[in-house]
Each structure stands twice: as C-alpha cells, then as structure tokens.
N, C-alpha and C. Protein backbone atom coordinates (compact mmCIF):
# COMPACT_ATOMS: atom_id res chain seq x y z
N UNK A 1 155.33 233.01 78.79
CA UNK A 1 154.11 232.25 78.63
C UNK A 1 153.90 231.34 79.84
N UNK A 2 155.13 230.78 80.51
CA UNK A 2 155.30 229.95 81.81
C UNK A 2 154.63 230.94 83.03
N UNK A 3 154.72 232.00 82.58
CA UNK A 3 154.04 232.68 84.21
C UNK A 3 152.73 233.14 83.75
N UNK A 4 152.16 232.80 83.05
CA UNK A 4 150.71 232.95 82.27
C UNK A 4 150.28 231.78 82.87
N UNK A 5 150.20 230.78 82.26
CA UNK A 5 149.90 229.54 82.84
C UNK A 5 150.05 229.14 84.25
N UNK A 6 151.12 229.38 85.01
CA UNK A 6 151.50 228.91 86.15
C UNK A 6 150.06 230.34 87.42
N UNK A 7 149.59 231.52 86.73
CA UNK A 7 148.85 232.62 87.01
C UNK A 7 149.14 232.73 88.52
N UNK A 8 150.76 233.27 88.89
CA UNK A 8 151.30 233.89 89.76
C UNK A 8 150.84 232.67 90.79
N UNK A 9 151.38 231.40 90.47
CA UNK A 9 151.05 230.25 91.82
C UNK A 9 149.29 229.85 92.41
N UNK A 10 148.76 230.33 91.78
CA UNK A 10 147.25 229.98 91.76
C UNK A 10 146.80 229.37 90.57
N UNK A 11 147.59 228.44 89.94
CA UNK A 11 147.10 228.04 88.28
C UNK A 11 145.79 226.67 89.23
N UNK A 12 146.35 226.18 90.35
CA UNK A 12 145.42 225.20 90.92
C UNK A 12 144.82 225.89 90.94
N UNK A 13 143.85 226.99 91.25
CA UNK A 13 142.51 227.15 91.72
C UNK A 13 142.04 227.24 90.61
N UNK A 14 142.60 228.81 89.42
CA UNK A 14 141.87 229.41 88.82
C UNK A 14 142.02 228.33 87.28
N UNK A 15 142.89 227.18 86.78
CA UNK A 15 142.31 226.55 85.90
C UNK A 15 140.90 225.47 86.04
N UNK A 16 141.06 225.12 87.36
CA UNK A 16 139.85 224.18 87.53
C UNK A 16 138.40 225.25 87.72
N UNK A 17 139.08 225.99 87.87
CA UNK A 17 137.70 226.88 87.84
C UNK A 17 136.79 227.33 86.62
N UNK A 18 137.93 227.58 85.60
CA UNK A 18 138.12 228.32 84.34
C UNK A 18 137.21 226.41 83.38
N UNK A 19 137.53 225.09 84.10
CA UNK A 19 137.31 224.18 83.27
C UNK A 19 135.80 223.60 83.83
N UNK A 20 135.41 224.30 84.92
CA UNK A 20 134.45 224.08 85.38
C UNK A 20 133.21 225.06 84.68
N UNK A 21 133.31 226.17 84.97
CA UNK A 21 132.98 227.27 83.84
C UNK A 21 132.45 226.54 82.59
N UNK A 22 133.69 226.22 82.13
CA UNK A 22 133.34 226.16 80.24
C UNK A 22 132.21 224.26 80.43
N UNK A 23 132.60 223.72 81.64
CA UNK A 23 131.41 222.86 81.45
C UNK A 23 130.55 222.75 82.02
N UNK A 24 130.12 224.20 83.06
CA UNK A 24 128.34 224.34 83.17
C UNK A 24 128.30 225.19 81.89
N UNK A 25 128.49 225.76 81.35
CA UNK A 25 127.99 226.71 79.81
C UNK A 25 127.80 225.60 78.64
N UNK A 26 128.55 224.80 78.77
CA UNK A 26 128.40 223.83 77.54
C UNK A 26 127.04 222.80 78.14
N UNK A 27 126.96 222.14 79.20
CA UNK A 27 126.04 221.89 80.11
C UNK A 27 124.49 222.60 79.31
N UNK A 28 124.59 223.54 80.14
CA UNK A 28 123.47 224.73 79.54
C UNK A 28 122.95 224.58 78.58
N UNK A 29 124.15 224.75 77.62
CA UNK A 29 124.11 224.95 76.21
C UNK A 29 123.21 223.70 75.32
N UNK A 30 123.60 222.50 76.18
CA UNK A 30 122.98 221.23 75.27
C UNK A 30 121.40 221.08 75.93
N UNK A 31 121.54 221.10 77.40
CA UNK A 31 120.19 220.95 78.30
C UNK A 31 119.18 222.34 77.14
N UNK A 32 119.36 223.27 76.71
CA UNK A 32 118.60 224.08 76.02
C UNK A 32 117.92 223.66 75.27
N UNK A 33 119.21 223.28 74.43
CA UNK A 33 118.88 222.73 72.91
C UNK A 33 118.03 221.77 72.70
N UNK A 34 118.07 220.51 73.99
CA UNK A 34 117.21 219.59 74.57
C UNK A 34 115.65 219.90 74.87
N UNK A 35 115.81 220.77 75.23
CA UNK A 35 114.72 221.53 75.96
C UNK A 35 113.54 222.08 74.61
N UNK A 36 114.48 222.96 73.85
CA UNK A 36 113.79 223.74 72.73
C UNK A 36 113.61 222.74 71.50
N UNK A 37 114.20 221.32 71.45
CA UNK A 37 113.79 220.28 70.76
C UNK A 37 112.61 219.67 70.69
N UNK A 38 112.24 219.37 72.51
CA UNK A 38 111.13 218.74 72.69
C UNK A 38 109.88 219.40 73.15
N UNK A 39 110.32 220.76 73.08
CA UNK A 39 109.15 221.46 72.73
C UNK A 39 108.39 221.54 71.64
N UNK A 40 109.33 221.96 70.73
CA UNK A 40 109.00 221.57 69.24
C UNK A 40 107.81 220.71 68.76
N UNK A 41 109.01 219.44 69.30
CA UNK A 41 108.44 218.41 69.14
C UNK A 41 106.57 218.48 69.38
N UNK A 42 106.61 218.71 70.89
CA UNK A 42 105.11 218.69 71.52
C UNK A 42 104.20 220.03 71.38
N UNK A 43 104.74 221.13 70.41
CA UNK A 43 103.87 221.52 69.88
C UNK A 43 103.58 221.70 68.42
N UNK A 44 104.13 220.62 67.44
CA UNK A 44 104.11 219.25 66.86
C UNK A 44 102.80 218.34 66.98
N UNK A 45 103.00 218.02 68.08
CA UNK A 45 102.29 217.00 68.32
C UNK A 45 100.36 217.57 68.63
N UNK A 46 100.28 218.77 69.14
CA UNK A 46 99.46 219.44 69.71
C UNK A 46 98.18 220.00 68.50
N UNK A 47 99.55 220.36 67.73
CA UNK A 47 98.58 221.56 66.83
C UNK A 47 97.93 220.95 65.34
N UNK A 48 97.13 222.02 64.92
CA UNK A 48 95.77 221.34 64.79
C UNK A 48 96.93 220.77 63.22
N UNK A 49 96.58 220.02 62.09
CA UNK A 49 96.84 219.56 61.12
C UNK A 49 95.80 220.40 60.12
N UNK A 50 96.74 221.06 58.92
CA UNK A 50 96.22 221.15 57.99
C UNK A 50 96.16 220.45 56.74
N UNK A 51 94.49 220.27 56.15
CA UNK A 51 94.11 219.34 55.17
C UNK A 51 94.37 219.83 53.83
N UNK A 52 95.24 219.52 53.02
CA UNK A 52 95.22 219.96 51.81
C UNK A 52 94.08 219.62 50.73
C-alpha cells in the first residue's frame, strides 16, 4: 500500500494534482448550482403571475 501512495517517487506531483482536480470539479460543481439558482430565481421574477 506504501508504494501506492509513495506512486513510484512522484507522490509530490501526482497527489497535488489529483487534490487540485477534485477542487476545480467541486469548484464547478457549486459555481453551477449558483448559477442554476439564480436563474431560477430571475425567471421567477420575470414571468407573468397567475390569478386564481
């Protein structure tokens, strides 16, 4: 498991890489959600109201 982790003397490059990765995707992931919220929101705000 020690030479998994250690990934043949390159664990410096390829874990910071591997942690950089998972936080532009998570990044992404929230900026979306952000995104597809306040859209919502403003077409919400836009559309016409129905009168019961």
């Amino acid at each position: 498991m020690g030479a998994f982790f250690s990934m043949g003397g390159y664990a410096g490059f390829v874990w910071p890489c591997y942690l950089l990765t998972l936080g532009g995707m998570a990044w992404l992931a929230w900026a979306s959600w952000r995104r597809a919220k306040r859209a919502a929101e403003r077409l919400d705000e836009i559309s016409p109201k129905k009168e019961d």
